[in-house]
N, C-alpha and C. Protein backbone atom coordinates (compact mmCIF):
# COMPACT_ATOMS: atom_id res chain seq x y z
N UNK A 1 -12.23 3.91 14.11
CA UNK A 1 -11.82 3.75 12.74
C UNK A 1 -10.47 4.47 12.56
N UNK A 2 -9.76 3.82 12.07
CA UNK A 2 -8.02 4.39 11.31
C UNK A 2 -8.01 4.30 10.26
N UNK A 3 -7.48 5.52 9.60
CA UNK A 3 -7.25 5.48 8.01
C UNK A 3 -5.72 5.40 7.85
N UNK A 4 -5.65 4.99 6.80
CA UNK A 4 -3.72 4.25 6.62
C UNK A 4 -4.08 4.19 4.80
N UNK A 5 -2.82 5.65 4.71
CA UNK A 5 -2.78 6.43 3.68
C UNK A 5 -1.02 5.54 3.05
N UNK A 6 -0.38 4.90 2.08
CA UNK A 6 0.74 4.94 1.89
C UNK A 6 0.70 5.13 0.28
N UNK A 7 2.23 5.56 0.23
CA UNK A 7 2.63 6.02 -1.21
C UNK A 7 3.69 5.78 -1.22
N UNK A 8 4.26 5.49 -2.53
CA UNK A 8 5.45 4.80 -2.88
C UNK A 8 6.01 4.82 -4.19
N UNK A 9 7.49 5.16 -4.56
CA UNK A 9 7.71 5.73 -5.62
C UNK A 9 8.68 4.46 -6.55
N UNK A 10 8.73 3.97 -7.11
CA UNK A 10 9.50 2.74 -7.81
C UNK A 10 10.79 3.21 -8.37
N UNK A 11 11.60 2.17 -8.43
CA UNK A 11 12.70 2.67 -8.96
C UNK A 11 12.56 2.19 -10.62
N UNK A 12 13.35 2.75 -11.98
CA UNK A 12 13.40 2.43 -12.95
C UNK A 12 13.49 1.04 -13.39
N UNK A 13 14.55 0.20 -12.58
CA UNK A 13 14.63 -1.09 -13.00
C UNK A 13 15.03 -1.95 -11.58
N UNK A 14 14.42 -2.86 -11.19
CA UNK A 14 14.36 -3.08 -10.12
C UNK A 14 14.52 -4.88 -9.92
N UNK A 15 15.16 -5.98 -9.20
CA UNK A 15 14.60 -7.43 -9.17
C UNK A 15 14.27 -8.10 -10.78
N UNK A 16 14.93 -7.45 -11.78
CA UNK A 16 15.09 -7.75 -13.29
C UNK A 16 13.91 -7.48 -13.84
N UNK A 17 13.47 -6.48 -13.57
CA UNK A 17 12.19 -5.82 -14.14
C UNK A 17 11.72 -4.63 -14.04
N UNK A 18 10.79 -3.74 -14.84
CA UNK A 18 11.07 -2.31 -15.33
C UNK A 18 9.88 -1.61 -13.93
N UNK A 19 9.89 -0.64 -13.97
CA UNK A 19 8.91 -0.17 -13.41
C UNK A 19 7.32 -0.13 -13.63
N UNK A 20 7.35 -0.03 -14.61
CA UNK A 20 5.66 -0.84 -14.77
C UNK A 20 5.64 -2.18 -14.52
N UNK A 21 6.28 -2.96 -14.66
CA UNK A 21 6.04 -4.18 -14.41
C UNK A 21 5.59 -4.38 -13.07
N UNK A 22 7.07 -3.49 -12.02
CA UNK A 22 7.26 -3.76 -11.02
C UNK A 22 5.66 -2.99 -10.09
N UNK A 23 5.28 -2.35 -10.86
CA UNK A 23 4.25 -1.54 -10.04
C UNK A 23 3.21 -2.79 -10.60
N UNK A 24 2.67 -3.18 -11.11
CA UNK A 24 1.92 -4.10 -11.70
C UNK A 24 1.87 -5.34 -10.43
N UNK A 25 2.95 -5.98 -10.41
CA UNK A 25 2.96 -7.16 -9.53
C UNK A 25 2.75 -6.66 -8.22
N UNK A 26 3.41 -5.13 -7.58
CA UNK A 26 2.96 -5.03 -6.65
C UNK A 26 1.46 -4.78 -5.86
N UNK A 27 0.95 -3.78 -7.20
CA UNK A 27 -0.48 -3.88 -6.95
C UNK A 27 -1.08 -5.00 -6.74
N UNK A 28 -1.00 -6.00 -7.86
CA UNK A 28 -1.99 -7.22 -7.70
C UNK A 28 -1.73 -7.60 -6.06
N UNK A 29 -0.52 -7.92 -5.79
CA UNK A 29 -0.43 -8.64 -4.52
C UNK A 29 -0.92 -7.50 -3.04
N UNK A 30 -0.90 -6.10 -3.24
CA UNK A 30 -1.61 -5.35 -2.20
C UNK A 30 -3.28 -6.03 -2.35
N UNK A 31 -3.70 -6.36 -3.69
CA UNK A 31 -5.44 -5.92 -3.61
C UNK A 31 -5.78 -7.51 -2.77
N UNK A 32 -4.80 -8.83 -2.80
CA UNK A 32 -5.16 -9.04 -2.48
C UNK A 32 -5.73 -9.84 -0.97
N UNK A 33 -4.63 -8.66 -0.38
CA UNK A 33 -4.60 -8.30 1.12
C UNK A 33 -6.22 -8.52 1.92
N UNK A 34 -6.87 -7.66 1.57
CA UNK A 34 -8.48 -7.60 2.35
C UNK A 34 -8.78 -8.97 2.66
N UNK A 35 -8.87 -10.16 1.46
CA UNK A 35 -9.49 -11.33 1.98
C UNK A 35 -8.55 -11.79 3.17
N UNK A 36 -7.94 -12.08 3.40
CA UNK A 36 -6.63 -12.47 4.19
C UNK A 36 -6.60 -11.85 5.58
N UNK A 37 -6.57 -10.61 5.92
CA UNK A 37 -6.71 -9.97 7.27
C UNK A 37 -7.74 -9.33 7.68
N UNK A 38 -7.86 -9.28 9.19
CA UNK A 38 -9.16 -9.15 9.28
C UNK A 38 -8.67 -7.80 9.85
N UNK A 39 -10.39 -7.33 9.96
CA UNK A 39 -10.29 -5.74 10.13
C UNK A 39 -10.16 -4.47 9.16
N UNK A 40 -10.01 -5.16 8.18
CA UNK A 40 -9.71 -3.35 7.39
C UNK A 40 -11.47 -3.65 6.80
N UNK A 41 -11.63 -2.08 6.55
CA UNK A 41 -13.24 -1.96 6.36
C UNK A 41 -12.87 -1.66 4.54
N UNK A 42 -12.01 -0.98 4.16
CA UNK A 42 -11.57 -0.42 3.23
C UNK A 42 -10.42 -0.50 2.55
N UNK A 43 -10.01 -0.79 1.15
CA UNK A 43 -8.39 -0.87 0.81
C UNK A 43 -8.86 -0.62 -0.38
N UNK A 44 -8.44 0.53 -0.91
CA UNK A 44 -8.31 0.98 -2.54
C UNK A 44 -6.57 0.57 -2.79
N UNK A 45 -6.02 0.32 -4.03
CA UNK A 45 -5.08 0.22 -4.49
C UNK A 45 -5.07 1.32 -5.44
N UNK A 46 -4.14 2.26 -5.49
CA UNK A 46 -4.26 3.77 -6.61
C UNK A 46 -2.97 3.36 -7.68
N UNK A 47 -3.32 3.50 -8.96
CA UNK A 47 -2.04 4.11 -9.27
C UNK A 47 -2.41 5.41 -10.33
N UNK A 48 -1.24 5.44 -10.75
CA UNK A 48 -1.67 7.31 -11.87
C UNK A 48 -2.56 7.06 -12.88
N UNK A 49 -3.11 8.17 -12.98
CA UNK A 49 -4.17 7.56 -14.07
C UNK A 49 -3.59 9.11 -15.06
N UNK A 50 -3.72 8.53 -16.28
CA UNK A 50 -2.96 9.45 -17.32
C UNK A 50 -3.79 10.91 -17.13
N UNK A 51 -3.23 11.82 -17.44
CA UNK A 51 -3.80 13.37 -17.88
C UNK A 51 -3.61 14.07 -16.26
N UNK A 52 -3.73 13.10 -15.31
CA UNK A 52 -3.79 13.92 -13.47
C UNK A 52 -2.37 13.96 -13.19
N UNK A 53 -2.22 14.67 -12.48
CA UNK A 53 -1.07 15.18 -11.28
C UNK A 53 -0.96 13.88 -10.74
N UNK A 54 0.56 13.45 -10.38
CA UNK A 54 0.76 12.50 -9.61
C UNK A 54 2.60 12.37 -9.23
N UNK A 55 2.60 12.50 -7.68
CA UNK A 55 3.85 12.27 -7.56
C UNK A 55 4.76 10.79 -7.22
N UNK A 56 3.51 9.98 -6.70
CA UNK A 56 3.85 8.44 -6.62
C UNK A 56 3.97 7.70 -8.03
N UNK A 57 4.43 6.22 -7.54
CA UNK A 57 4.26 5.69 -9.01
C UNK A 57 2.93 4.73 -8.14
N UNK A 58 2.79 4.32 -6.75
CA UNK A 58 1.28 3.15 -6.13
C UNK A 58 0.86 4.37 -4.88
N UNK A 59 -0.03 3.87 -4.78
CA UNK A 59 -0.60 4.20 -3.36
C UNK A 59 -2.02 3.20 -3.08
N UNK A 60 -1.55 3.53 -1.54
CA UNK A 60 -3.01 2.86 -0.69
C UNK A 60 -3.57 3.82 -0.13
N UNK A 61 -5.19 3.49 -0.27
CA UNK A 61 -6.09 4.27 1.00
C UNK A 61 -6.67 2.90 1.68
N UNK A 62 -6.79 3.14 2.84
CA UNK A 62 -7.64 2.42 3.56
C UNK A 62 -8.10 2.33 5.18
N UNK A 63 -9.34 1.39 5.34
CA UNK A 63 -9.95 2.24 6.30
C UNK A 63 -9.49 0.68 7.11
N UNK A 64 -9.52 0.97 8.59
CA UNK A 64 -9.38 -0.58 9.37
C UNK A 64 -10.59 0.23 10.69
N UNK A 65 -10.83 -1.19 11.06
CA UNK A 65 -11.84 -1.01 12.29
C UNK A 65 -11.28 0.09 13.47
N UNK A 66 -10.03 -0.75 13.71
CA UNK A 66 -9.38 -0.01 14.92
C UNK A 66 -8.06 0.66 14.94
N UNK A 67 -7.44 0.59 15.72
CA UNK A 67 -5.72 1.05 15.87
C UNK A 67 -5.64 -0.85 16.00
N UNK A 68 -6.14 -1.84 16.99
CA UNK A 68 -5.86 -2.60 16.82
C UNK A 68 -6.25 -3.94 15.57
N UNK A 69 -6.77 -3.24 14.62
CA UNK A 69 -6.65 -3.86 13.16
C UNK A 69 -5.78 -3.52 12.77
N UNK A 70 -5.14 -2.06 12.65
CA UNK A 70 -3.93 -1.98 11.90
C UNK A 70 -2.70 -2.26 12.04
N UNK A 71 -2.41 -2.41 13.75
CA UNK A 71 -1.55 -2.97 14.34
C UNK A 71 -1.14 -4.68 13.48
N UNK A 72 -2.17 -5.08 13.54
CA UNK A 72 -2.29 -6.79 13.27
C UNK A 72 -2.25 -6.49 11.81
N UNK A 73 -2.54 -5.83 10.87
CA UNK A 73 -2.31 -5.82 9.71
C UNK A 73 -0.74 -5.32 9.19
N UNK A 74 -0.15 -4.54 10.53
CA UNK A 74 0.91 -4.11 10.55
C UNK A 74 2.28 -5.76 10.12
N UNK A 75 1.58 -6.74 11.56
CA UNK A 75 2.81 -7.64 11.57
C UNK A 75 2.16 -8.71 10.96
N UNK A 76 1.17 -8.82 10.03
CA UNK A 76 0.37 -9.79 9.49
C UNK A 76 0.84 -10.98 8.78
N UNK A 77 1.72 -11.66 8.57
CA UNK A 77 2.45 -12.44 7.11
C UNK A 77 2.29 -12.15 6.05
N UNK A 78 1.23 -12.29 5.69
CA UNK A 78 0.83 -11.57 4.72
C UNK A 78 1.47 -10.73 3.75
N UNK A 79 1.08 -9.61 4.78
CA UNK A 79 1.27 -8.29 5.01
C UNK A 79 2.75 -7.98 4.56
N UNK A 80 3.65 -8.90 5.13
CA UNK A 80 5.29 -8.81 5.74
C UNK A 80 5.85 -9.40 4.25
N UNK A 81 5.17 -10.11 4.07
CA UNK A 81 5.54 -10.44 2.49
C UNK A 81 5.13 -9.49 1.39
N UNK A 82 4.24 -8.73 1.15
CA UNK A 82 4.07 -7.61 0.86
C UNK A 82 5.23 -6.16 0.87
N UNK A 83 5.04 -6.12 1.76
CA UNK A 83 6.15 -5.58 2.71
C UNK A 83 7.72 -5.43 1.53
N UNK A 84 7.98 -7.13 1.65
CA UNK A 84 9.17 -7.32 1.29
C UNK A 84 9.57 -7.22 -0.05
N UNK A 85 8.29 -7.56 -0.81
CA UNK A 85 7.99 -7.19 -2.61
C UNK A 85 8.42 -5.79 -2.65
N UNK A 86 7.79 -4.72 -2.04
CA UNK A 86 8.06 -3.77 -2.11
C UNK A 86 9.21 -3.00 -2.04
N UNK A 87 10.08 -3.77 -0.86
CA UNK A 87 10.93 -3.12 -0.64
C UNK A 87 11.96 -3.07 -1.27
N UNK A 88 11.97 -4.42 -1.79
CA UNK A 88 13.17 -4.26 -3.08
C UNK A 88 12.86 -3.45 -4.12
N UNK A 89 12.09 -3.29 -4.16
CA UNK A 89 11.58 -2.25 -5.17
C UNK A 89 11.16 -0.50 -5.60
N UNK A 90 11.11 -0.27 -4.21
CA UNK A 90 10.54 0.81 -4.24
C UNK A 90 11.58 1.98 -4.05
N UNK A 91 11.89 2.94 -4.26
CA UNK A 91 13.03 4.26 -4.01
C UNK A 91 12.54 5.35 -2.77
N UNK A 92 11.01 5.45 -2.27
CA UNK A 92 10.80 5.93 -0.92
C UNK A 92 9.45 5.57 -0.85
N UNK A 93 8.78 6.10 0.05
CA UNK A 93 7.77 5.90 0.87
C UNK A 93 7.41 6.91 1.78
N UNK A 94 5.52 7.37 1.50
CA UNK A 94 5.15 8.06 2.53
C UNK A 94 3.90 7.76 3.38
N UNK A 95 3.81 7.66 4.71
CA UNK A 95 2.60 6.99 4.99
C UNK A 95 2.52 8.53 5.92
N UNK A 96 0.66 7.69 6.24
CA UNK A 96 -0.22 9.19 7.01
C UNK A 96 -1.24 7.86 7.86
N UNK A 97 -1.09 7.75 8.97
CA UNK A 97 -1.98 7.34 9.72
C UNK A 97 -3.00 8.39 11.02
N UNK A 98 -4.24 8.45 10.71
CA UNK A 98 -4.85 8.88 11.42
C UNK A 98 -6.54 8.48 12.09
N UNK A 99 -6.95 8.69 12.62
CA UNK A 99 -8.10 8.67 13.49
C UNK A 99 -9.20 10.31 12.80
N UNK A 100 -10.27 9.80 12.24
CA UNK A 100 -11.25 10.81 11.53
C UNK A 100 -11.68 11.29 13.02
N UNK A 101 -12.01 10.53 13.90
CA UNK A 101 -12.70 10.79 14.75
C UNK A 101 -12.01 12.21 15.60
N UNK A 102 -10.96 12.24 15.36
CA UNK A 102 -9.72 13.19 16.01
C UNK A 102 -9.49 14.63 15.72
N UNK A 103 -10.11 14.54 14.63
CA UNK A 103 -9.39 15.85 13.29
C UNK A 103 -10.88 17.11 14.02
């Protein structure tokens, strides 16, 4: 099992649209990743929830079978289109990939 942690911070106005918006469309199109590739056991979509601490504006948790699920979820189409929503959009990015079994 691999867990694949990412976070991502939006820019104010982005592809002619504000940052909520832009976090909005991106979520929908992360959640609906799972049906589509195989292997992940797990995919939460996060964003801030009012009154908590938060330094992202999205984040992912999620769990995949293997190193080689995440690999394939890595270059997925999907995925790559995902990917590319984001990237116009987003101002940085932090990911954490690890193995529970390891720690």
């Amino acid at each position: 099992m691999i867990k694949h942690i990412v976070a991502w911070e939006f820019a104010e106005h982005a592809e002619g649209a504000d940052k909520a918006a832009n976090v909005a469309l991106v979520a929908e199109a992360l959640r609906g990743l799972p049906a589509l590739i195989d292997g992940i056991v797990e995919f939460e979509v996060i964003t801030p929830q009012p009154g908590l601490d938060n330094t992202f504006d999205l984040a992912i948790y999620s769990v995949f079978t293997d190193a080689a699920a995440l690999q394939g979820y890595a270059v997925h189409p999907e995925h790559l289109e995902v990917v590319a929503l984001i990237g116009a959009r987003r101002t940085s990015r932090a990911c954490l990939d690890y193995d529970p079994a390891a720690l």
